[in-house]
Structure formats: C-alpha cells, structure tokens
C-alpha atoms as a PDB file:
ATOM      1  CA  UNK A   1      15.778   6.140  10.840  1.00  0.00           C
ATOM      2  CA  UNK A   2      12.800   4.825   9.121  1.00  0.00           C
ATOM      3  CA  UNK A   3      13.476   1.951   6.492  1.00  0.00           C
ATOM      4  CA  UNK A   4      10.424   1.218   3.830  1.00  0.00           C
ATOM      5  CA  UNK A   5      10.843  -1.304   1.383  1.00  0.00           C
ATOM      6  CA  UNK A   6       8.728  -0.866  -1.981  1.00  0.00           C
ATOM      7  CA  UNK A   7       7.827  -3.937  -3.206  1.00  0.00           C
ATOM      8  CA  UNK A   8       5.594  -6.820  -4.899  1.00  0.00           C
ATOM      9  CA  UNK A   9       6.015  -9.356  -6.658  1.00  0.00           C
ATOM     10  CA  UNK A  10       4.467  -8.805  -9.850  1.00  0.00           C
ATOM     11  CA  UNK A  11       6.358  -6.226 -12.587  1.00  0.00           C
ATOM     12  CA  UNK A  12       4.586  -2.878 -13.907  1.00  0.00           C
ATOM     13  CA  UNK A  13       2.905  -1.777 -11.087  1.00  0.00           C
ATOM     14  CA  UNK A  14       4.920   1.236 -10.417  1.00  0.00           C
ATOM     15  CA  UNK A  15       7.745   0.174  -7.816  1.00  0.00           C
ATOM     16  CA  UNK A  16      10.296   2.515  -9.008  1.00  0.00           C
ATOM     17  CA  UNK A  17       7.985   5.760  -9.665  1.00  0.00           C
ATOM     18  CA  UNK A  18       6.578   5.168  -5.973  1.00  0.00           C
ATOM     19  CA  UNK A  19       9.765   4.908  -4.548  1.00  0.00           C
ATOM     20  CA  UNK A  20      10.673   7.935  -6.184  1.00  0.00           C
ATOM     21  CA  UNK A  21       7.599  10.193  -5.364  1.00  0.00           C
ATOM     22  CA  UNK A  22       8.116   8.843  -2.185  1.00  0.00           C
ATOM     23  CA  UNK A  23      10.971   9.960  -1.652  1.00  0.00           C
ATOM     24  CA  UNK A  24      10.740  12.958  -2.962  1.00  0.00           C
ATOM     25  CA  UNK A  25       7.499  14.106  -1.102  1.00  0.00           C
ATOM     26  CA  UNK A  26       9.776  13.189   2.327  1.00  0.00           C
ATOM     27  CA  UNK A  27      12.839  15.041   1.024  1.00  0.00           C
ATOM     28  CA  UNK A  28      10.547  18.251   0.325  1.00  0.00           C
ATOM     29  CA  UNK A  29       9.532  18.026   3.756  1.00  0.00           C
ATOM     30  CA  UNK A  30      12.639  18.298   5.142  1.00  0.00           C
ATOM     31  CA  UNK A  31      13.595  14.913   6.234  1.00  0.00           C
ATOM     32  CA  UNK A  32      17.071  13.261   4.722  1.00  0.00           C
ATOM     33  CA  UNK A  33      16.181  10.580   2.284  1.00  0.00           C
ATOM     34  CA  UNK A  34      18.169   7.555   0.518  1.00  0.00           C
ATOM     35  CA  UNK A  35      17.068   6.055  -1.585  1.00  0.00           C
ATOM     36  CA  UNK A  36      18.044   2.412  -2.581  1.00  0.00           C
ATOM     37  CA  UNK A  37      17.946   0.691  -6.647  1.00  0.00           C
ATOM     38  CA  UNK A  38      17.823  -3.126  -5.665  1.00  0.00           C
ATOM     39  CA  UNK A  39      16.577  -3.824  -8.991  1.00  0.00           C
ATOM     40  CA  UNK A  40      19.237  -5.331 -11.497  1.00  0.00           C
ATOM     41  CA  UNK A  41      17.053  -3.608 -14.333  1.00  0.00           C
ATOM     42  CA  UNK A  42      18.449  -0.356 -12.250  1.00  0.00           C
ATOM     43  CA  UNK A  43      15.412   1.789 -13.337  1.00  0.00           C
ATOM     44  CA  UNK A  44      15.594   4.110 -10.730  1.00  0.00           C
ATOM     45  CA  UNK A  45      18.874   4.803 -11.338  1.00  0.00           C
ATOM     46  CA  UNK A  46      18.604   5.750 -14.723  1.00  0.00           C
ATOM     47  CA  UNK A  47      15.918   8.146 -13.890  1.00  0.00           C
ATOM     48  CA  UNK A  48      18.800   9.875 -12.188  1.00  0.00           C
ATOM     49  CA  UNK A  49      20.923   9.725 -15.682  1.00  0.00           C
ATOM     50  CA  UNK A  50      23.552   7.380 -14.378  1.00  0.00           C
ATOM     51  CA  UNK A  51      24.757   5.300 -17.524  1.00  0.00           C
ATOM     52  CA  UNK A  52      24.261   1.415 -17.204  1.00  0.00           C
ATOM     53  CA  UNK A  53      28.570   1.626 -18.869  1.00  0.00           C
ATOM     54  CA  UNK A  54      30.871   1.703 -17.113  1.00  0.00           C
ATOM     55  CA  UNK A  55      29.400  -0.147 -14.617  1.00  0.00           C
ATOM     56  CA  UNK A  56      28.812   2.412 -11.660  1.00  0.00           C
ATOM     57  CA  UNK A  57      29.610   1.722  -7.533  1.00  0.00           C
ATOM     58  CA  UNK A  58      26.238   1.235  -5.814  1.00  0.00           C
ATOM     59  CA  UNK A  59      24.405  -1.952  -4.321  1.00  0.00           C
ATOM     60  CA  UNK A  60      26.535  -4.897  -4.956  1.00  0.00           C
ATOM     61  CA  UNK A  61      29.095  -3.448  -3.368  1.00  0.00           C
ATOM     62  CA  UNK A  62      27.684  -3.456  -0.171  1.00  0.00           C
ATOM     63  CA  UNK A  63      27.661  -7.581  -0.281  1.00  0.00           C
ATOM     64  CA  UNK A  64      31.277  -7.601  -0.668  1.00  0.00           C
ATOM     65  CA  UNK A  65      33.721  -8.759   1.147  1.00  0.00           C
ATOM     66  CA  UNK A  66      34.559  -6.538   3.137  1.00  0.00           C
ATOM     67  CA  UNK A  67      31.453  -4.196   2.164  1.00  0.00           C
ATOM     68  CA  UNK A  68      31.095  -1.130   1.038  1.00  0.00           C
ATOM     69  CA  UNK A  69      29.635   2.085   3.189  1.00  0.00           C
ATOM     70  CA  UNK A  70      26.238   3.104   2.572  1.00  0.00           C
ATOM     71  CA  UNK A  71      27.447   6.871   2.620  1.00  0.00           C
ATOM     72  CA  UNK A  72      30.389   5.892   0.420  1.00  0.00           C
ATOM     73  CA  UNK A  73      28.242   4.713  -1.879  1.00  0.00           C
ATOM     74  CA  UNK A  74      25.334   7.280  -1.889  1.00  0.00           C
ATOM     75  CA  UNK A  75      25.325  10.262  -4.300  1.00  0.00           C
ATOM     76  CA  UNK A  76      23.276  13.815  -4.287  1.00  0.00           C
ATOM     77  CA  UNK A  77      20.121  14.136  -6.682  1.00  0.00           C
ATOM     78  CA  UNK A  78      19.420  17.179  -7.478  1.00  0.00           C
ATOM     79  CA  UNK A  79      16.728  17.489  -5.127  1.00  0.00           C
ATOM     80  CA  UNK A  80      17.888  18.982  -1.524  1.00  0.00           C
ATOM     81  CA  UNK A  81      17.812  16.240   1.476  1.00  0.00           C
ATOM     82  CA  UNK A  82      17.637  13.574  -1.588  1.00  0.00           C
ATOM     83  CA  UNK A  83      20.483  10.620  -2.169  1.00  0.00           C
ATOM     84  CA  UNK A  84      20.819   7.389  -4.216  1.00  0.00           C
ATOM     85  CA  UNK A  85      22.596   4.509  -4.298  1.00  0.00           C
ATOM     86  CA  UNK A  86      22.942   3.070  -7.615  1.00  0.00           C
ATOM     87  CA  UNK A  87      21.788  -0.663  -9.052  1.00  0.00           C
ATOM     88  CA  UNK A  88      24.040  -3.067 -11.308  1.00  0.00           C
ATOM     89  CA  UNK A  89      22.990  -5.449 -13.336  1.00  0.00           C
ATOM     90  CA  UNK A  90      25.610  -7.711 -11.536  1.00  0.00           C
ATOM     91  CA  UNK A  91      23.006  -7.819  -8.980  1.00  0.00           C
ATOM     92  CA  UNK A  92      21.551 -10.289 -10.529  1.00  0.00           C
ATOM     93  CA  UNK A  93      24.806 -13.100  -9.897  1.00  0.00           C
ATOM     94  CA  UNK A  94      23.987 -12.460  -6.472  1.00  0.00           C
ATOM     95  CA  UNK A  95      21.325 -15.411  -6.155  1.00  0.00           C
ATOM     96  CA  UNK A  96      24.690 -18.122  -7.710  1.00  0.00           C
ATOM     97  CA  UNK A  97      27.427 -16.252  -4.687  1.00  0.00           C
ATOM     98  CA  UNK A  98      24.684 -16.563  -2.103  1.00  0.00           C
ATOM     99  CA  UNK A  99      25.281 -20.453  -1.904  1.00  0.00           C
ATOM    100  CA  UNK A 100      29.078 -19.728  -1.468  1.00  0.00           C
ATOM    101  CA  UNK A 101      28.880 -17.028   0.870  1.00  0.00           C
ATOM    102  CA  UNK A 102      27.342 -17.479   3.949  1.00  0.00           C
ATOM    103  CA  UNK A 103      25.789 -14.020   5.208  1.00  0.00           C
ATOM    104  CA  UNK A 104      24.440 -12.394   2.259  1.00  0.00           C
ATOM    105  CA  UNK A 105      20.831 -12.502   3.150  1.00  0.00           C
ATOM    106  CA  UNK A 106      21.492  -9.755   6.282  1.00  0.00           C
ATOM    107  CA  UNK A 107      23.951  -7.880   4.004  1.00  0.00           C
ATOM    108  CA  UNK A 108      21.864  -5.222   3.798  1.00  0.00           C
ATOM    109  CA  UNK A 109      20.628  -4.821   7.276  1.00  0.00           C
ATOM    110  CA  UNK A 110      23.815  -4.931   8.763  1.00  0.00           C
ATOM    111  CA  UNK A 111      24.661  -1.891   6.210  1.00  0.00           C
ATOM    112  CA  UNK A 112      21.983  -0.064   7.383  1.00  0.00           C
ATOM    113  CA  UNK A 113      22.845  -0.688  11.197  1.00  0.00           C
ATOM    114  CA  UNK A 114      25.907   0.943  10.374  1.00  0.00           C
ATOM    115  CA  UNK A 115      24.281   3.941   8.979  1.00  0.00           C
ATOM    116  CA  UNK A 116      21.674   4.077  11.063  1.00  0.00           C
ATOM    117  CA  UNK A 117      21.073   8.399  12.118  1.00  0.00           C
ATOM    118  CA  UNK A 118      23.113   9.648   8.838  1.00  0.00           C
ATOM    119  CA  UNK A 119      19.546   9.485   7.072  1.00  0.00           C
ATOM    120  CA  UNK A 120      16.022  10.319   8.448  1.00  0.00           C
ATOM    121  CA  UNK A 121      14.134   8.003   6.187  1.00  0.00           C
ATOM    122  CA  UNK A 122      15.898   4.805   3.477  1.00  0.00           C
ATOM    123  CA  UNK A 123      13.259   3.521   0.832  1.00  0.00           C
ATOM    124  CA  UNK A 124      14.519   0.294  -1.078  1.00  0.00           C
ATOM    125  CA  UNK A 125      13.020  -0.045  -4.642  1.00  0.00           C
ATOM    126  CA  UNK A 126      12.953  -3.604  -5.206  1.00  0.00           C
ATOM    127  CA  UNK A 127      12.938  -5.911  -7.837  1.00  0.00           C
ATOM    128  CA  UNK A 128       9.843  -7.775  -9.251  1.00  0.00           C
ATOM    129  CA  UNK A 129      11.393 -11.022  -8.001  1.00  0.00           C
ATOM    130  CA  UNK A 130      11.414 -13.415  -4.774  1.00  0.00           C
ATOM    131  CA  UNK A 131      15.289 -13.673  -4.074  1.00  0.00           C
ATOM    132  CA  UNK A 132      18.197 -13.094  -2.097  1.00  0.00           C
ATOM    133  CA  UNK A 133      17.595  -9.001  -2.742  1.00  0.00           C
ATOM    134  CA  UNK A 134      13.884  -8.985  -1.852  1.00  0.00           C
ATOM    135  CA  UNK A 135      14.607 -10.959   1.245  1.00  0.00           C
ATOM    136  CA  UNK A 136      17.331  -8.153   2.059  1.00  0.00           C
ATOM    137  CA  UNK A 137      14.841  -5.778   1.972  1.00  0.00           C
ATOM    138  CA  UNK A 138      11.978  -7.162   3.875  1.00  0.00           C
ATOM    139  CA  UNK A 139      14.157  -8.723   6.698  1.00  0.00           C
ATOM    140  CA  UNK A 140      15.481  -4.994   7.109  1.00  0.00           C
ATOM    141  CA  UNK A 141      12.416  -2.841   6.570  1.00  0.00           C
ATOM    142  CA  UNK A 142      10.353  -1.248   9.393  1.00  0.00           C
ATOM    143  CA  UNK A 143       7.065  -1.170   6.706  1.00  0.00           C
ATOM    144  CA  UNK A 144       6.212  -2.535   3.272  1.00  0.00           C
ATOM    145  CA  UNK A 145       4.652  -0.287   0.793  1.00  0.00           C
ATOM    146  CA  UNK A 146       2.877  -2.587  -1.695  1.00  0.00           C
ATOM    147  CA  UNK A 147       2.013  -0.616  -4.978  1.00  0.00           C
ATOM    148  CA  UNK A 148      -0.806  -2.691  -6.790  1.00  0.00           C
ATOM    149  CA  UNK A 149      -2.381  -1.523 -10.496  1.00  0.00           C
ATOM    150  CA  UNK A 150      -5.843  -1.594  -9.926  1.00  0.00           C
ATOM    151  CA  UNK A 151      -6.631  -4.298 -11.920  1.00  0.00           C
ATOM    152  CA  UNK A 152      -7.857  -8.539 -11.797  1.00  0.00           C
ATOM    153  CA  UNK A 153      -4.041  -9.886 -12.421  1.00  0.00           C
ATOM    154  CA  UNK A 154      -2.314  -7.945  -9.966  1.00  0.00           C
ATOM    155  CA  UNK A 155      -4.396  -8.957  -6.907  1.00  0.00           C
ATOM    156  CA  UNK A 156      -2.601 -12.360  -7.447  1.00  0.00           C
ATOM    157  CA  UNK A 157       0.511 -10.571  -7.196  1.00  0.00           C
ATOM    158  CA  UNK A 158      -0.389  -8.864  -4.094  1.00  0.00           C
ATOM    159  CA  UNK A 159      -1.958 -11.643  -1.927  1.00  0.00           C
ATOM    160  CA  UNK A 160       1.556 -13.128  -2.976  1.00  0.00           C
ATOM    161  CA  UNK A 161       3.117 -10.219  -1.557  1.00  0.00           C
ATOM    162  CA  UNK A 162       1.266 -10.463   1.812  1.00  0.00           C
ATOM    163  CA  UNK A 163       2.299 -13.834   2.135  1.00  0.00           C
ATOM    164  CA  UNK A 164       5.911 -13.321   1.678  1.00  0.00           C
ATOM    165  CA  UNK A 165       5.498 -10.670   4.031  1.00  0.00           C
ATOM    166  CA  UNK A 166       4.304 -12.276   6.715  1.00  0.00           C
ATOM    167  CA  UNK A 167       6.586 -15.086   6.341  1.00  0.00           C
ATOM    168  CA  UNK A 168       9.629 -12.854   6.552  1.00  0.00           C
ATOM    169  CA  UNK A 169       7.714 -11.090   9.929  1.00  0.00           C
ATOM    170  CA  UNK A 170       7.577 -14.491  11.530  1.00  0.00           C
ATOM    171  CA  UNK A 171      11.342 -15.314  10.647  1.00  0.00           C
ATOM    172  CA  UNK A 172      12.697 -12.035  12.052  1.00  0.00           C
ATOM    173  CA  UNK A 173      10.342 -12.273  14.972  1.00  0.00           C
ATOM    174  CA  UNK A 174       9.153  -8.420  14.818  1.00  0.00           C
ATOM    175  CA  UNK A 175       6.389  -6.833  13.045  1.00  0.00           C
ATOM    176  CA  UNK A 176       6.231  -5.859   9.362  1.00  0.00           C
ATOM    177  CA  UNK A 177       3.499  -3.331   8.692  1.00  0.00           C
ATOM    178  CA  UNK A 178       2.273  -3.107   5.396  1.00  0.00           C
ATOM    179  CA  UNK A 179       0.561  -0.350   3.453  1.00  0.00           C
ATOM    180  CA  UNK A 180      -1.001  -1.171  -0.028  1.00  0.00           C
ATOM    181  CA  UNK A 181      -0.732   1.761  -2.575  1.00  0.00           C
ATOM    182  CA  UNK A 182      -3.221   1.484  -5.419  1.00  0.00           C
ATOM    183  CA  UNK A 183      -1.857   2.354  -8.633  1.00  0.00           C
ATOM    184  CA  UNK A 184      -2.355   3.350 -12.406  1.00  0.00           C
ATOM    185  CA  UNK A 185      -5.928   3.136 -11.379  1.00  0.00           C
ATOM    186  CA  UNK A 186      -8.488   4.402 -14.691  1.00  0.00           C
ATOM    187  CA  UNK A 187     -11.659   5.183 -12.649  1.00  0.00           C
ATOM    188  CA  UNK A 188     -13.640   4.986 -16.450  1.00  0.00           C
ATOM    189  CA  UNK A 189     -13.276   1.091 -16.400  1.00  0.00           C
ATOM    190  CA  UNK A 190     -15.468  -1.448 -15.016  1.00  0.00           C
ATOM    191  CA  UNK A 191     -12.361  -3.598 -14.568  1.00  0.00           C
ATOM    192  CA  UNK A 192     -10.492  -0.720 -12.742  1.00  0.00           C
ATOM    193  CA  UNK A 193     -13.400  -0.142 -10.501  1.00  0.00           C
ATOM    194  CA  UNK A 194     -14.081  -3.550  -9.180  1.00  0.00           C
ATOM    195  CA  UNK A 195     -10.473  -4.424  -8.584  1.00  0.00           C
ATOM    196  CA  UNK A 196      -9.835  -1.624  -6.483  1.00  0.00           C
ATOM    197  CA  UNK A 197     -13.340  -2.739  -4.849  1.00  0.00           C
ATOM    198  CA  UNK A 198     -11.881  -6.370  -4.467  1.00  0.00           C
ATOM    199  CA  UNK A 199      -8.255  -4.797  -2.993  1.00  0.00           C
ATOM    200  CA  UNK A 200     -10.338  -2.931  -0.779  1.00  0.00           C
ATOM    201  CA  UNK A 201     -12.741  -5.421   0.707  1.00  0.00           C
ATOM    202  CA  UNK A 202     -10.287  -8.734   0.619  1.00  0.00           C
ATOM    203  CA  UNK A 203      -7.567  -6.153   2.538  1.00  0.00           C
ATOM    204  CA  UNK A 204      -9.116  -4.002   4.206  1.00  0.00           C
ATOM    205  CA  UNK A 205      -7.172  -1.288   6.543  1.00  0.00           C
ATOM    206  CA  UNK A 206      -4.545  -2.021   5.198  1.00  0.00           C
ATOM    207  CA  UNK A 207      -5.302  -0.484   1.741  1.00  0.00           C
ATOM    208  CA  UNK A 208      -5.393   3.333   1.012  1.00  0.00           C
ATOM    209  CA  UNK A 209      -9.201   4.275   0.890  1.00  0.00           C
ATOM    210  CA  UNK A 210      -7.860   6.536  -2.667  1.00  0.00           C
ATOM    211  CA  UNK A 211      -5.783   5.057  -5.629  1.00  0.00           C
ATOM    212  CA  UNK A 212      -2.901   6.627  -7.673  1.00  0.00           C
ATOM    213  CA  UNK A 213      -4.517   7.154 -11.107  1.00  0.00           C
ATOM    214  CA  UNK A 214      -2.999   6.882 -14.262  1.00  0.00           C
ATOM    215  CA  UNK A 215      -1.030  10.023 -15.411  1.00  0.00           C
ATOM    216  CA  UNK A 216       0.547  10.115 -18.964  1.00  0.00           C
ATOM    217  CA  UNK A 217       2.978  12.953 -16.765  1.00  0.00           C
ATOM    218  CA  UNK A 218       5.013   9.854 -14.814  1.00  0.00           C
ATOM    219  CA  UNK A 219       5.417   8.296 -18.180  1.00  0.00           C
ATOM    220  CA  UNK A 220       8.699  10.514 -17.682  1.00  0.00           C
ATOM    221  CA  UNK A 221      10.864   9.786 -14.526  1.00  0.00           C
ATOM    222  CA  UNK A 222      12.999  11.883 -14.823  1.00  0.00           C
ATOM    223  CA  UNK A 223      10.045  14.643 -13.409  1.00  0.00           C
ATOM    224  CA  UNK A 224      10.416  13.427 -10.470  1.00  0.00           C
ATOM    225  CA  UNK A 225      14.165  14.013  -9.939  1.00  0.00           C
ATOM    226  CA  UNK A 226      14.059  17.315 -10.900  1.00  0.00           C
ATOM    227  CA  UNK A 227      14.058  20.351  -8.076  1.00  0.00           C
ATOM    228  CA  UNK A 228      10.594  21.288  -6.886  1.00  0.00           C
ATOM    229  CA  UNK A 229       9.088  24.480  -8.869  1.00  0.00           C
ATOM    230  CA  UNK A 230       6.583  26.608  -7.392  1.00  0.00           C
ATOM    231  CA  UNK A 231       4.061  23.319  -7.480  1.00  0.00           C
ATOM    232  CA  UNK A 232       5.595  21.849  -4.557  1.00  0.00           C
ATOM    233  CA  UNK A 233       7.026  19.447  -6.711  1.00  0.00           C
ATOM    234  CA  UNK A 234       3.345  17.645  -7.446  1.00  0.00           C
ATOM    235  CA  UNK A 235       2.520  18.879 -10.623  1.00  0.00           C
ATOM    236  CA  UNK A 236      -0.553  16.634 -12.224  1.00  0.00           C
ATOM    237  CA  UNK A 237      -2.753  14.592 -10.719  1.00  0.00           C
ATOM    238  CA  UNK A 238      -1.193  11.743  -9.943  1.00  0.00           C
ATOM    239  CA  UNK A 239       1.620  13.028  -8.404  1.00  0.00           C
ATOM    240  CA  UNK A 240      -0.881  14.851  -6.162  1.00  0.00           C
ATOM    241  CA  UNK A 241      -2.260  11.629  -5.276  1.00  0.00           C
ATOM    242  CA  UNK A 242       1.176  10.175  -4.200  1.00  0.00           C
ATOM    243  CA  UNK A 243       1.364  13.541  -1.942  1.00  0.00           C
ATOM    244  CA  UNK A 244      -2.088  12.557  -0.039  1.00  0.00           C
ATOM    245  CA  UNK A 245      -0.984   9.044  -0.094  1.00  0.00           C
ATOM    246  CA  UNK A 246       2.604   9.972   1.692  1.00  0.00           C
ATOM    247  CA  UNK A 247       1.024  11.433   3.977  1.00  0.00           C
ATOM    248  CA  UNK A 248      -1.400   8.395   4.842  1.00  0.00           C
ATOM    249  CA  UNK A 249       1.921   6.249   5.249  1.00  0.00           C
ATOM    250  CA  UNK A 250       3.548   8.667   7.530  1.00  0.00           C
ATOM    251  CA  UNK A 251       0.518   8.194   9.972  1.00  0.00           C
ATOM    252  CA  UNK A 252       0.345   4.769   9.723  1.00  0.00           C
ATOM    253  CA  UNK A 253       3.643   4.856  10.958  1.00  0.00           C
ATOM    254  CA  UNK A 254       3.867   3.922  14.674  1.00  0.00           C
ATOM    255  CA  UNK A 255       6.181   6.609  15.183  1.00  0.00           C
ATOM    256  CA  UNK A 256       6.497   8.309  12.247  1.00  0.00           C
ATOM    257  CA  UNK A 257       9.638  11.245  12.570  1.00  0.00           C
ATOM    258  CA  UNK A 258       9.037  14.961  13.787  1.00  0.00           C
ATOM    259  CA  UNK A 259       9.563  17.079   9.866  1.00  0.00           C
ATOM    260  CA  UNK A 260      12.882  18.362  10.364  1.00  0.00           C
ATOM    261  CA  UNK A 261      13.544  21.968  11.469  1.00  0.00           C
END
C-alpha cells in the first residue's frame, strides 16, 4: 500500500481537485484507492454529495478513543476501485484535544497500519494549515505531492512546504519524497510563465517539467466523481494533464505497484 499525502501550505492551489484526479486516474487503472478528506472545510467530500448536516462518520473518528476502522469508515464513489472517507468540521477541535490526549499525532498512521493490503494506493487531501492533521499526514505518507499555482505568492507557500517536509523526514527518520505538481498554470501571462520558470529552476527534479493549466471544466468537482465515459475519464485539457502528470508520480515512485489484473 502506497500512502501520498496532498498538501501545502498555502489555500487555492488545487489540493482537493488533485487528490481527486489522482485518485481517480489510479482507480481507472485498476488499483484500489481511498481516498482521505483531512480538511475541516470537507471539500472533497462534498464533491461526493455528502451533506455537511447531520454530521457524517469519517476522519475524526479515527482519533477516538478507541478509534474507528478505516474500512468502517470508508464508503463507495461511484467510480469502480474508488472509496472515501468523509471530513467534519469537528476536525478542527482536534488541535484543543491534542494537548489532553497524548497520541493523536500517530492517530492516523497507526490506522493505516491496521489497514495496510485492504487498499492498493490511500491519498490524504489535506488542509491548508500546519497542525495536528497535516502532521498526521506527513509522518504517515510514503510521498508528498505538492500542488503549486504557477504564480509569485505561491512559491512562498511551497518553499514552506519543503521545509515542513523535511522536518517531518528527519523526525520519523525515513525518507519523504516529494513531487511538486504545477497548477492552474495560464501559459498567456508573463507572471504565469516566470513562476513556473522560478519553481522549476529553484526546485529542480523535483518539479514536473509540464504544469496543470487552468480549465474552467474543474470549476465543477463533481466531474471528477462521476464514472469514466468513453474519454477515459479525462475529458478537457487539464484533466489530461493530471493523466500525464499521474503517471510521472507513479515512476517517481521507488516501487511504484504492478496495475492490477
């Protein structure tokens, strides 16, 4: 089981709709996805129509005491091979409980231990923030995917991001990979164009040598929850672009799964 946790620091860069192309580019080719809402603002979950009232089972659960089952917790998208786990916006007391309960901060690597072979490949959306539920994710992740808008602000965001990173890699004393995914990139602006220049050069490898570009299509999340039509499930170009980029993550993988029979 592969664990990837989506993630930055800085908000509107397109965490949640690379999570979910993601994810659904690895459940088309076979493999058994789960996907993860960390985020109190429980975007990805609503993508998949779950009402914020009443409040549904999902994350918070599994920092209970005792916890909560990944698999009891997981639902079926609509999409074969794809599952969920639903945010709360109680997620968001968990910073206040965390100086109470001693624990929390491998709650969610100890869930996935436990569920470790029921899924092929986990992707944690996360939220926008430092905290207890970024630090969840990182400490359990075998890579970072670090989507970045190609523009001057969000390369603060991102060298943040690194940093965190590679404080978490020296604390759990294995590596962290990480793979920056350019995004909402407008190839007709100067600004555009030199900050995916900048990412580029100040990051090197580690960056995708393409961007994601912006797509009035993803405006709509709920496209990308849908079942796959003849397209392949990449209609538009953008979503195209998340296809070529999947398959750039996969390699960098050290050992990235066999596509399931």
């Amino acid at each position: 089981m592969r664990v990837w946790a989506i993630a930055n620091q800085k908000g509107g860069v397109g965490k949640t709709t690379t999570s979910l192309a993601l994810g659904r580019g690895l459940a088309l080719r076979g493999h058994r996805v789960l996907l993860l809402d960390l985020d109190p603002h429980a975007s990805l979950t609503r993508a998949f129509g779950v009402p914020a009232e009443p409040p549904p089972e999902g994350v918070l659960d599994l920092f209970s005491a005792p916890p909560r089952t990944l698999e009891a917790l997981a639902r079926a998208s609509a999409i074969d091979n794809l599952s969920y786990v639903c945010a709360q916006t109680a997620l968001a007391t968990l910073e206040r409980r965390s100086a109470n309960q001693p624990g929390l901060g491998l709650a969610l690597s100890q869930a996935l231990a436990r569920h470790d072979g029921q899924h092929d490949y986990v992707l944690l959306d996360c939220p926008p923030t430092l905290g207890l539920l970024m630090i969840n994710a990182l400490a359990a992740a075998d890579r970072v995917v670090i989507p970045t808008q190609a523009e001057p602000l969000a390369l603060h965001g991102l060298a943040g991001m690194r940093r965190t990173a590679e404080m978490v890699e020296r604390s759990r004393n294995r590596p962290l990979p990480v793979s920056v995914l350019p995004t909402l990139y407008d190839r007709r602006t100067r600004a555009g164009q030199e900050a995916l220049k900048k990412m580029q050069d100040e990051h090197g490898e580690r960056v995708w040598e393409d961007a994601i570009p912006v797509d009035t299509r993803l405006c709509n999340a709920e496209l990308l929850v849908q079942p796959a039509g003849e397209e392949g499930g990449y209609p538009g170009r953008a979503l195209s672009a998340y296809r070529r980029a999947l398959e750039w993550i996969v390699g960098e993988d050290q050992e990235p799964l066999e596509r399931a029979a």
